[in-house]
Protein backbone atom coordinates (compact mmCIF):
# COMPACT_ATOMS: atom_id res chain seq x y z
CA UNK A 1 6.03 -12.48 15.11
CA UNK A 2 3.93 -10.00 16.97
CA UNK A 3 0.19 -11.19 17.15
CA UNK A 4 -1.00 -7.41 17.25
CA UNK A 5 0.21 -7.03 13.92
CA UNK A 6 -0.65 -10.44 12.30
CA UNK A 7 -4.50 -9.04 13.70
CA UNK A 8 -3.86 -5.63 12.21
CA UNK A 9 -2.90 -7.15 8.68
CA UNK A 10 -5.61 -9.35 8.92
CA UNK A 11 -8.53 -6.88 9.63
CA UNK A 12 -7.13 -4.36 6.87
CA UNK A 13 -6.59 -6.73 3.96
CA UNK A 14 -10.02 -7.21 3.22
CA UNK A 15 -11.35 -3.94 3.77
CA UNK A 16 -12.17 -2.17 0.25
CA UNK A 17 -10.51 0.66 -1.10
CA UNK A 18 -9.38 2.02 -4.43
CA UNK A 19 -7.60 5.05 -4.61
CA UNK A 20 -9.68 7.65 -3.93
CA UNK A 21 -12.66 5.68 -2.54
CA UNK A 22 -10.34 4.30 0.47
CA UNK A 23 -13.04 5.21 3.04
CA UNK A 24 -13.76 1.66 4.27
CA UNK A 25 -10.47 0.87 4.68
CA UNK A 26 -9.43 4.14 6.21
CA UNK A 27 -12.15 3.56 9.27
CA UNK A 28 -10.74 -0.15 9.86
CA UNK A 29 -7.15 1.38 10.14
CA UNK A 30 -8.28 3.97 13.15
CA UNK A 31 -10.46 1.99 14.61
CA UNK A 32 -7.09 0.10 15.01
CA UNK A 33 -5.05 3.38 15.46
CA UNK A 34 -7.60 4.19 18.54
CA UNK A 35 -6.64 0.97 20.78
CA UNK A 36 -3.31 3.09 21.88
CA UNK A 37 -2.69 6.88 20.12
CA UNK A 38 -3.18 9.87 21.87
CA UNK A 39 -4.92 10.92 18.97
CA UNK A 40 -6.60 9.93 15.76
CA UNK A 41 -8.15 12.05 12.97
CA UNK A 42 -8.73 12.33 9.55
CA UNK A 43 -8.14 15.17 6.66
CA UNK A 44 -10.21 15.97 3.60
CA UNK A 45 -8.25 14.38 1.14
CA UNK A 46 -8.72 10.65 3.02
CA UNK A 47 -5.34 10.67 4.80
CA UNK A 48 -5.84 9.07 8.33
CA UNK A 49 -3.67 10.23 11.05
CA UNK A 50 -2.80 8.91 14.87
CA UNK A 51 0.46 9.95 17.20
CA UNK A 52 1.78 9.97 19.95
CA UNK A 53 1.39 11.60 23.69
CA UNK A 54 5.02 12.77 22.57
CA UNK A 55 5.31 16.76 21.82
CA UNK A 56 9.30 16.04 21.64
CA UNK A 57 11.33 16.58 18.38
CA UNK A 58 12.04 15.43 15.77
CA UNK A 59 8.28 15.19 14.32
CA UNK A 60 8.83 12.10 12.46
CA UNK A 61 5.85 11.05 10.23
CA UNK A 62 5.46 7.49 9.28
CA UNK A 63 3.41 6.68 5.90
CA UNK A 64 2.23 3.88 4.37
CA UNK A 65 -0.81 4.13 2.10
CA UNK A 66 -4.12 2.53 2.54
CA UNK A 67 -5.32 2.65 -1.33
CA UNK A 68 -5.37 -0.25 -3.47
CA UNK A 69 -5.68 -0.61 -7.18
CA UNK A 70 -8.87 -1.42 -8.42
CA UNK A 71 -11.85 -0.80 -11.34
CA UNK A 72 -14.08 2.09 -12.20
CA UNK A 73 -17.06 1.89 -14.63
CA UNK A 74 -16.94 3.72 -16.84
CA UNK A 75 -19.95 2.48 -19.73
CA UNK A 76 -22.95 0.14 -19.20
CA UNK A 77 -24.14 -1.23 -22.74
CA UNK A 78 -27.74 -1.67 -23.04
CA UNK A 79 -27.37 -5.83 -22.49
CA UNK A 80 -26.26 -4.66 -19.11
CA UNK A 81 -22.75 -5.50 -19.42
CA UNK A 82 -20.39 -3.11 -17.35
CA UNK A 83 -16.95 -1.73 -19.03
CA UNK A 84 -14.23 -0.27 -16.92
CA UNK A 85 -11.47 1.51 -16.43
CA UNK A 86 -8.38 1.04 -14.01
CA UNK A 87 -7.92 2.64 -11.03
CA UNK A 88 -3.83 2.59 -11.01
CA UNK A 89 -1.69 0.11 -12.74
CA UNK A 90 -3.34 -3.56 -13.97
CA UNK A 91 -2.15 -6.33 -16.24
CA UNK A 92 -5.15 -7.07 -17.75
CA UNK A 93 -4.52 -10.71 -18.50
CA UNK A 94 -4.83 -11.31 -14.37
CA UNK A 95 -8.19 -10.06 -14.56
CA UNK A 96 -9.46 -12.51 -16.79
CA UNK A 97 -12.51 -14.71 -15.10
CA UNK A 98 -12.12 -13.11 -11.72
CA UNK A 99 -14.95 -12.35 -9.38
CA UNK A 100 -15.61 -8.57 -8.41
CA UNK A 101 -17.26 -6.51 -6.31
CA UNK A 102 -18.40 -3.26 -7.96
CA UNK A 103 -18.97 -1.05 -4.28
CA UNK A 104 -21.99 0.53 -5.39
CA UNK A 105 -24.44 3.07 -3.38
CA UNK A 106 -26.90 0.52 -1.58
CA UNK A 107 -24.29 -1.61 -1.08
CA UNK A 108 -21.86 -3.94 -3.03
CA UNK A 109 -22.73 -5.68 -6.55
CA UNK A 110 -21.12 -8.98 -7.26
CA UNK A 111 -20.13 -9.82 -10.70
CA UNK A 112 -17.56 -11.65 -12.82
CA UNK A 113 -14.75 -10.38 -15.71
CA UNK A 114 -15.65 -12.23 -19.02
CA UNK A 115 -13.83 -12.65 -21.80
CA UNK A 116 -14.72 -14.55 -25.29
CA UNK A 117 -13.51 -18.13 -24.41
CA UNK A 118 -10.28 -19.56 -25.76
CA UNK A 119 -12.77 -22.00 -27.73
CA UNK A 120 -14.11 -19.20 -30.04
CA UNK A 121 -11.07 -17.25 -30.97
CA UNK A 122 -8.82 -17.33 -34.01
CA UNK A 123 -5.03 -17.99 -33.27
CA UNK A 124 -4.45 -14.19 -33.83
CA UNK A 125 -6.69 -13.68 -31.19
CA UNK A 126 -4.90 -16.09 -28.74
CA UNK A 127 -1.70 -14.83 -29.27
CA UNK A 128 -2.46 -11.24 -28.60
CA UNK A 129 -2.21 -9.88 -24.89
CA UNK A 130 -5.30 -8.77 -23.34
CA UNK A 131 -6.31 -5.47 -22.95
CA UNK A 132 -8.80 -3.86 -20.42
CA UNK A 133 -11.17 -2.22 -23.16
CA UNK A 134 -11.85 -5.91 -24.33
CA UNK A 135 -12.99 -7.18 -21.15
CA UNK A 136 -16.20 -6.33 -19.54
CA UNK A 137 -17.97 -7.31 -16.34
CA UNK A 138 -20.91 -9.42 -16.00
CA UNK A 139 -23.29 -8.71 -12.72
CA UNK A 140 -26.37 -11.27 -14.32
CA UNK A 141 -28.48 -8.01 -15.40
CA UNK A 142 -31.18 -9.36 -17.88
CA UNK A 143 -30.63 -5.80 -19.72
CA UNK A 144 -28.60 -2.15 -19.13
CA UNK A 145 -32.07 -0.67 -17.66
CA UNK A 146 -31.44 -3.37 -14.99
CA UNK A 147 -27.98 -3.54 -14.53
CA UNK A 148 -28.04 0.95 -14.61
CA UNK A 149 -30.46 -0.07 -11.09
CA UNK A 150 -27.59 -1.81 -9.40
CA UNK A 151 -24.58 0.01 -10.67
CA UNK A 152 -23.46 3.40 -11.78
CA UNK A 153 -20.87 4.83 -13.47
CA UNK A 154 -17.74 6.04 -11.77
CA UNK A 155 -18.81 2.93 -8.97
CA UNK A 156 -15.37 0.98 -8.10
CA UNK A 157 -14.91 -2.27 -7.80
CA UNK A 158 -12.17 -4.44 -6.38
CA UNK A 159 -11.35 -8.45 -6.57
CA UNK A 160 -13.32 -10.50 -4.85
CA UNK A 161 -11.06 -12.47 -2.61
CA UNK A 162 -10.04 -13.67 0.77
CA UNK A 163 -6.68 -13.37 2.72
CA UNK A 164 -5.24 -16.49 2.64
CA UNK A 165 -2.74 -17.78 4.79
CA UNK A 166 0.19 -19.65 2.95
CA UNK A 167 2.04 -21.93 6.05
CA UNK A 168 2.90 -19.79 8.88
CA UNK A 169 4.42 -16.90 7.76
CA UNK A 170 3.46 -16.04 4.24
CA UNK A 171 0.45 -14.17 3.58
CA UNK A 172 -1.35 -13.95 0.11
CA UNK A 173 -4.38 -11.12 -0.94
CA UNK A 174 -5.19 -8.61 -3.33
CA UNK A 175 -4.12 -5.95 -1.08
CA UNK A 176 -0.81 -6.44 0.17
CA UNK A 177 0.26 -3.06 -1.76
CA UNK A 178 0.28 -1.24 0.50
CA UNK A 179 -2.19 -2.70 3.54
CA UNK A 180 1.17 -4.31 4.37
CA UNK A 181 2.39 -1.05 4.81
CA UNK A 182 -0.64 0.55 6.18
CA UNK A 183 -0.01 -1.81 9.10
CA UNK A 184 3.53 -1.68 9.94
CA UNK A 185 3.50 2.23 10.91
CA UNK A 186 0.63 1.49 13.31
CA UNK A 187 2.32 -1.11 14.86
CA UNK A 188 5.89 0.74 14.53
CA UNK A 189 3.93 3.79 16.53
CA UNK A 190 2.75 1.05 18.81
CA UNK A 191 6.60 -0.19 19.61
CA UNK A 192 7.97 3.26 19.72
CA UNK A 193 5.37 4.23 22.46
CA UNK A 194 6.55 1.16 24.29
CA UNK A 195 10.08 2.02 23.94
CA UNK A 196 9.68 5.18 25.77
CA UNK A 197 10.30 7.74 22.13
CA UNK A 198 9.57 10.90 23.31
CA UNK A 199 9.37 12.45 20.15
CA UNK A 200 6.43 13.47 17.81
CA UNK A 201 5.55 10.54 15.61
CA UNK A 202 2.37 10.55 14.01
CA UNK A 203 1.83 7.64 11.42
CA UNK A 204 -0.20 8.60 8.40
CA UNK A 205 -2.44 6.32 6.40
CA UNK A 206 -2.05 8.09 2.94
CA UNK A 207 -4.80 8.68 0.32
CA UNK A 208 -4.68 8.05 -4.05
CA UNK A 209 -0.84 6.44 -3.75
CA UNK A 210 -1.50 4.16 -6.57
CA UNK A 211 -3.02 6.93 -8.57
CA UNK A 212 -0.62 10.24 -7.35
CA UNK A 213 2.49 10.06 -10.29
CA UNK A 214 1.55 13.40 -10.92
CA UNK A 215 -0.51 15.33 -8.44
CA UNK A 216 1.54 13.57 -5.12
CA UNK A 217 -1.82 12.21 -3.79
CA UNK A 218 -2.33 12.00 0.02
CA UNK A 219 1.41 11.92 0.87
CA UNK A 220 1.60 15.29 -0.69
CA UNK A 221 -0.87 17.06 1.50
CA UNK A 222 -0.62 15.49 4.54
CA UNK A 223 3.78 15.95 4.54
CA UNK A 224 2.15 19.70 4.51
CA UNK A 225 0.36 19.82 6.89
CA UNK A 226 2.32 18.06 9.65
CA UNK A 227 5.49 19.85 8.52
CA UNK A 228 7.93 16.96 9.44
CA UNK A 229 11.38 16.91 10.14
CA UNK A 230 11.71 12.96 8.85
CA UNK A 231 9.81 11.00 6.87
CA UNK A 232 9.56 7.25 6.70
CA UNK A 233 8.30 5.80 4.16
CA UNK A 234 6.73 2.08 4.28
CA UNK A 235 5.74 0.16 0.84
CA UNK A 236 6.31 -2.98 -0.85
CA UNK A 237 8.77 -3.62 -3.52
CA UNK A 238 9.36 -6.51 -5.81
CA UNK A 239 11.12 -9.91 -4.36
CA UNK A 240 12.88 -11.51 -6.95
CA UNK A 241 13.32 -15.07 -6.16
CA UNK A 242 10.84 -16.40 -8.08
CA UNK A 243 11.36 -17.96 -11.71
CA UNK A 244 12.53 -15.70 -14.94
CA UNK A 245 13.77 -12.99 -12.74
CA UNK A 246 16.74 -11.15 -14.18
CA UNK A 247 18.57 -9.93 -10.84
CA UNK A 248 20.99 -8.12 -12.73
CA UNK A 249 18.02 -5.70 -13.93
CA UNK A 250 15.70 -5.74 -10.63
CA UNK A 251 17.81 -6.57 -7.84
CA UNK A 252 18.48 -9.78 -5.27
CA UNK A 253 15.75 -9.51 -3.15
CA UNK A 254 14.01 -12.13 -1.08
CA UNK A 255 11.02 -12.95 0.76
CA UNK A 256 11.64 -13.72 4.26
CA UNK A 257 15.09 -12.05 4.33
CA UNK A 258 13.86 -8.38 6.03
CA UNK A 259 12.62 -5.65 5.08
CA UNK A 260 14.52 -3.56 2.09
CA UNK A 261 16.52 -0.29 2.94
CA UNK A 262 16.55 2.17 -0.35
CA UNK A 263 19.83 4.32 -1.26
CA UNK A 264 19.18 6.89 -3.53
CA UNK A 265 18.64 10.50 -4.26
CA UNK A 266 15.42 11.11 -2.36
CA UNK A 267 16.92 9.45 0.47
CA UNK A 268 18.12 11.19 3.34
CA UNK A 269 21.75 10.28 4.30
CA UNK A 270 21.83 10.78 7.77
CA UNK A 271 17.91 9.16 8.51
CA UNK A 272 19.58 6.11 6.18
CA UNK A 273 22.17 6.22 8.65
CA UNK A 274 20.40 5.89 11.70
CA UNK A 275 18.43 3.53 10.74
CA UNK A 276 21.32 1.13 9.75
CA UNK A 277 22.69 1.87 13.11
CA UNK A 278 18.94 0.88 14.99
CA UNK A 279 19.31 -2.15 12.76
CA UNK A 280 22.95 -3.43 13.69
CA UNK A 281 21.99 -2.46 17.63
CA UNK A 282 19.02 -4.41 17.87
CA UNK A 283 20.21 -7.11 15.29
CA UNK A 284 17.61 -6.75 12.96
CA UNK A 285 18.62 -8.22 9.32
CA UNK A 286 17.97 -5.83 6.57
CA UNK A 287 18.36 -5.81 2.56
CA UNK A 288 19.38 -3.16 0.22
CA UNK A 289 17.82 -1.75 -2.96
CA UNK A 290 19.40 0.97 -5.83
CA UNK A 291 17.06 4.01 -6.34
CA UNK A 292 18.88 6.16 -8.13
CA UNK A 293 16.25 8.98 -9.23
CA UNK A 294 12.69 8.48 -7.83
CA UNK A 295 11.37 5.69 -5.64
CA UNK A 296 8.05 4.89 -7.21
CA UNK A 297 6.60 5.53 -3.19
CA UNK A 298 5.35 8.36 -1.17
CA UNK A 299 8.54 9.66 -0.76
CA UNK A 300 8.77 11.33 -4.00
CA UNK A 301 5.99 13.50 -2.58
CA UNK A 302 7.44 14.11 0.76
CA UNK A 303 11.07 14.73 -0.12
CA UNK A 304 10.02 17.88 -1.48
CA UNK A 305 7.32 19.25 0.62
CA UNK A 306 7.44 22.84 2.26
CA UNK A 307 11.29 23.20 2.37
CA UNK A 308 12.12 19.94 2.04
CA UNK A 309 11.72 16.68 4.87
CA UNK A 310 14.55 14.23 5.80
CA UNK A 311 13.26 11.13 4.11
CA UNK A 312 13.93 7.18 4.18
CA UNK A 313 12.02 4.17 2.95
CA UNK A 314 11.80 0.81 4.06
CA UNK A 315 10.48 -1.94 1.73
CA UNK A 316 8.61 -4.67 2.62
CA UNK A 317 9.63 -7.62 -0.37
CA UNK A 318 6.49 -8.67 -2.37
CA UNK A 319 5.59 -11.66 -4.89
CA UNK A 320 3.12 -10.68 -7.84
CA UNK A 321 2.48 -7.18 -6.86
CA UNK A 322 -0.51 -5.74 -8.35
CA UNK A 323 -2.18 -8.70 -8.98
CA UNK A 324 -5.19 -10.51 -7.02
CA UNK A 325 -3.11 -12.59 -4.56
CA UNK A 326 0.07 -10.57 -3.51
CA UNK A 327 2.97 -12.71 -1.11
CA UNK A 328 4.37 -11.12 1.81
CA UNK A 329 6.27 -12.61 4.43
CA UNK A 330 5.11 -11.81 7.89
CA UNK A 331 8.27 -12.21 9.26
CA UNK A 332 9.36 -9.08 6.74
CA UNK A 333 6.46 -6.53 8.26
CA UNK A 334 7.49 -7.77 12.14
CA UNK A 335 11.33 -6.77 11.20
CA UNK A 336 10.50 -3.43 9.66
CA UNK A 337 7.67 -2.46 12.57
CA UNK A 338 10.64 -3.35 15.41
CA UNK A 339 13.28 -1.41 12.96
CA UNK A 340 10.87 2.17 12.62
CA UNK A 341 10.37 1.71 16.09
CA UNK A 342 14.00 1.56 17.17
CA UNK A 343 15.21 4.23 14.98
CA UNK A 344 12.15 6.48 16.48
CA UNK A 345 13.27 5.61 20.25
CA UNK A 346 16.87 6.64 19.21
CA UNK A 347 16.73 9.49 17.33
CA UNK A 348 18.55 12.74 19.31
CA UNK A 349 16.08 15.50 19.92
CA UNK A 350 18.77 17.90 18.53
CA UNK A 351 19.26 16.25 15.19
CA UNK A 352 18.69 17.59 12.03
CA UNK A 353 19.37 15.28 9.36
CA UNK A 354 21.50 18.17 7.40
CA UNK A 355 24.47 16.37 5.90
């Protein structure tokens, strides 16, 4: 397990950043990204971007997105109790009696989801799920004109939490989807420079992921710009060996077993295929996922961008996604950073990726 990248995860875990409002996060990953590119820089939509010395082909862009989910307020009653909205997808119920930070102007606001207690509801009431409109977040404010001082609507907030370390390999924090990811093309870049790739990688820390089903978010933009030949795609999908998991319906996939290879439509055949081969060469073990239609990732955006971009994603296998402690097993992100960089250092300057 490379220490560089235990560091890297470790620095951009706790670094806030809802879709959209990603800037603090964004700085951590280039202040990172600027210990080794040739060049780092950032775009107007809050993608971050560093590459390599390399003006070879193919120009392969790496992505994994820096966004997390989080909380936007959205109504502050006049007792000073805040009311939010979600900022990508939530189950409400694992908000209940969390701690927040709402990321306000002058600095962050602490507070805490409440909830009526289980003492003073009706057994209607307890056997409902929770929804988000019937939560609301509690900063002490002795009345709205005092809690309107300290927050404002359309402020974000995240969970407050640290990254915990679970044993020696497994990792658990709110951010995992998709800092994990975030981390592995920066340390993939890292590899492939050591390798000797000659090509044009640039990894790309993408903006709004969790929030992008229709508009593409950052991926969309900066695929664009760079005009790629290949794509790879890094995110986290769901492990499955955990209890009441119906592996007929999701899928066999464990934590600690490698990272996830996706067949599919999006998915380009001949990328797929070379990174199989980089995996068998360097003896890297790998897992494999259906994605029939879309991918739920990036790559939906990419796929289709200008005239179209040779695309592959690699999964990194996740416990309770979207919730405020995510599990990821180190040993997963080392696998897929020494797989990306492999496939980079092998690529042929000549290939196309036209089946």
């Amino acid at each position: 397990m490379s220490s560089t990248l235990r560091k890297t995860l470790h620095r951009l875990l706790d670094a806030p950043g809802p879709s959209g409002f990603e800037s603090a996060a964004a700085a951590v990953w280039r202040e990172i990204a600027g210990e080794f590119a040739a060049d780092v820089w950032s775009d107007v939509h809050g993608n971050s971007y560093a590459s390599l010395a390399g003006e070879g082909k193919p120009t392969v862009m790496l992505a994994g997105h820096v966004d997390e989910i989080g909380l936007m307020v959205h109504y502050i009653d006049d007792d000073g109790y805040l009311f939010v909205r979600a900022v990508g997808g939530w189950d409400p119920s694992v908000l209940v009696g969390q701690r927040i930070e709402v990321l306000g102007d002058d600095g962050s606001v602490p507070g805490v989801v409440g909830r009526k207690a289980i003492h003073l509801m009706n057994q209607e009431d307890r056997d409902k799920a929770v929804k988000l409109k019937e939560l609301w977040v509690d900063i002490g404010a002795k009345d709205g004109d005092a809690a309107r001082d300290r927050v404002s609507v359309g402020d974000v907030a995240v969970i407050r939490s640290e990254t915990l370390d679970l044993g020696e390999h497994v990792v658990a924090a709110r951010s995992i989807d998709d800092r994990a990811g975030a981390a592995v093309v920066l340390e993939a870049l890292r590899r492939a420079k050591e390798k000797g790739a000659t090509l044009r990688g640039v990894a790309v820390a993408t903006a709004q992921e969790e929030i992008s089903l229709r508009s593409g978010g950052g991926a969309r933009t900066s695929s664009y710009g760079l005009e790629p030949d290949a794509a790879i795609v890094i995110d986290v999908t769901h492990a499955t060996d955990h209890p009441h998991m119906d592996k007929k319906e999701h899928g066999d996939v464990k934590l600690g077993a490698g990272p996830v290879l996706s067949r599919g439509a999006v998915i380009n055949h001949r990328l797929l295929a070379a990174m199989a081969a980089a995996a068998e060469r360097a003896d890297l073990h790998i897992q494999w996922q259906a994605a029939p239609s879309s991918t739920g990732t990036d790559a939906d955006s990419i796929f289709t961008s200008r005239s179209g971009v040779a695309t592959a994603v690699v999964s990194l296998p996740n416990r309770y996604m979207h919730s405020p402690n995510q599990l990821v097993d180190l040993r997963d992100l080392d696998v897929a950073a020494e797989l990306i960089a492999e496939t980079l250092a092998g690529l042929d300057p000549d290939e196309t990726f036209v089946s």
